[in-house]
Protein backbone atom coordinates (compact mmCIF):
# COMPACT_ATOMS: atom_id res chain seq x y z
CA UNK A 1 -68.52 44.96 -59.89
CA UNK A 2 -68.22 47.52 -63.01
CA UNK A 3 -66.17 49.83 -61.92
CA UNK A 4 -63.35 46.66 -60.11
CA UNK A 5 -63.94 45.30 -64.10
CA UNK A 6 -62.73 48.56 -65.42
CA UNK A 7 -59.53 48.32 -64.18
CA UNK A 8 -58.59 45.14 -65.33
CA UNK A 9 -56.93 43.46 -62.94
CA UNK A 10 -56.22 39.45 -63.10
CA UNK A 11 -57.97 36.81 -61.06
CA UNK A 12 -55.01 36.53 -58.68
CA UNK A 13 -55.13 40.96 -58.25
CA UNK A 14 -58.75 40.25 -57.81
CA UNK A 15 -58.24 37.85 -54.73
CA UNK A 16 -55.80 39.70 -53.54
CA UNK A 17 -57.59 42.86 -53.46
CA UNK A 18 -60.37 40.61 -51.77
CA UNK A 19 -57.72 39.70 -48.81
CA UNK A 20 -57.06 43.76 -48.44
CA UNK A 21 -60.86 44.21 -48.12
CA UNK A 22 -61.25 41.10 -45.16
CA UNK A 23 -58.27 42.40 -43.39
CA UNK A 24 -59.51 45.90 -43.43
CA UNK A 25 -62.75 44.86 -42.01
CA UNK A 26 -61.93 43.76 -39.02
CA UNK A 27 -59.82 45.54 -37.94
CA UNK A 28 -60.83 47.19 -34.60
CA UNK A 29 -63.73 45.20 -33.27
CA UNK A 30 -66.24 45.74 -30.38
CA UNK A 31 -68.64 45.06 -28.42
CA UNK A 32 -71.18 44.57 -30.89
CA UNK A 33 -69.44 41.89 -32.28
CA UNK A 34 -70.44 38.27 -31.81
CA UNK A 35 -67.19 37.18 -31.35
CA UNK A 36 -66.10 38.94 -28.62
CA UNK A 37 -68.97 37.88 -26.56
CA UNK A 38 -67.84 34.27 -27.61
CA UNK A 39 -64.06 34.71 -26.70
CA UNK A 40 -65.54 36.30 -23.28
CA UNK A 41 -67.17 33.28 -22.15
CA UNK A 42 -64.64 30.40 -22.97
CA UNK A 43 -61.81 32.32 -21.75
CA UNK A 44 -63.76 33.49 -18.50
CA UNK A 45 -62.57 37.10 -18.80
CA UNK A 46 -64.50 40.12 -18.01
CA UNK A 47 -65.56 42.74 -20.15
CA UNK A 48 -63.35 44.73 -20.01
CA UNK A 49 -60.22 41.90 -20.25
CA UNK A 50 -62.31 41.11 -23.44
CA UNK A 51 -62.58 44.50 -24.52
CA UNK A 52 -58.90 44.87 -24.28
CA UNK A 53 -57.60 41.24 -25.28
CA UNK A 54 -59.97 41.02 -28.20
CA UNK A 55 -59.84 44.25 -29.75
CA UNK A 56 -56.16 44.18 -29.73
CA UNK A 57 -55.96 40.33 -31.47
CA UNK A 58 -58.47 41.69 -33.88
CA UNK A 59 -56.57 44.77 -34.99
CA UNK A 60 -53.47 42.80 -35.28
CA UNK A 61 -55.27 40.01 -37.10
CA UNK A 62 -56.61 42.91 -39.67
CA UNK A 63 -53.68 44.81 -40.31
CA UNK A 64 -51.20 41.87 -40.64
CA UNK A 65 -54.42 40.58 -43.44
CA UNK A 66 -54.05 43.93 -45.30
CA UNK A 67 -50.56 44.25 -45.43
CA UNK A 68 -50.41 40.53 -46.74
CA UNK A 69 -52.72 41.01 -49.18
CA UNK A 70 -51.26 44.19 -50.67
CA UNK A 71 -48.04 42.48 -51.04
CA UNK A 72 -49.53 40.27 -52.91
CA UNK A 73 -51.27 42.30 -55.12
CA UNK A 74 -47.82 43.57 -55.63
CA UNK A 75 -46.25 40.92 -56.44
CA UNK A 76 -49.09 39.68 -59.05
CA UNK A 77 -48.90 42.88 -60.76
């Protein structure tokens, strides 16, 4: 990581920065997405309930990630 090592952040900004990058990444999930075929078939919903249920718990699971992991980076700063 040379250019994250230029900046110089501390171990803690480092895993916090980390937490931004998971929450960011999964935010808005599909089809394509192993999960959602597993959620599907243990809760018995169609696609389209899946579509809708898991997309939404997804994007809220990513966001709320992000937004905890840049206060933390705040806060460590």
């Amino acid at each position: 990581m040379p250019v994250i090592e230029q900046l110089n952040y501390s171990g803690a900004q480092m895993a916090a920065l980390s937490i931004c990058i998971a929450g960011g990444s999964i935010v808005v999930s599909h089809v394509n997405d192993a999960g959602f075929w597993l959620f599907g078939k243990f809760t018995g919903a169609t696609e389209a309930e899946t579509l809708k249920t898991w997309t939404m718990m997804e994007t809220i699971l990513g966001t709320v990630g992000a937004i905890v992991g840049m206060i933390a980076f705040q806060l460590l700063s």
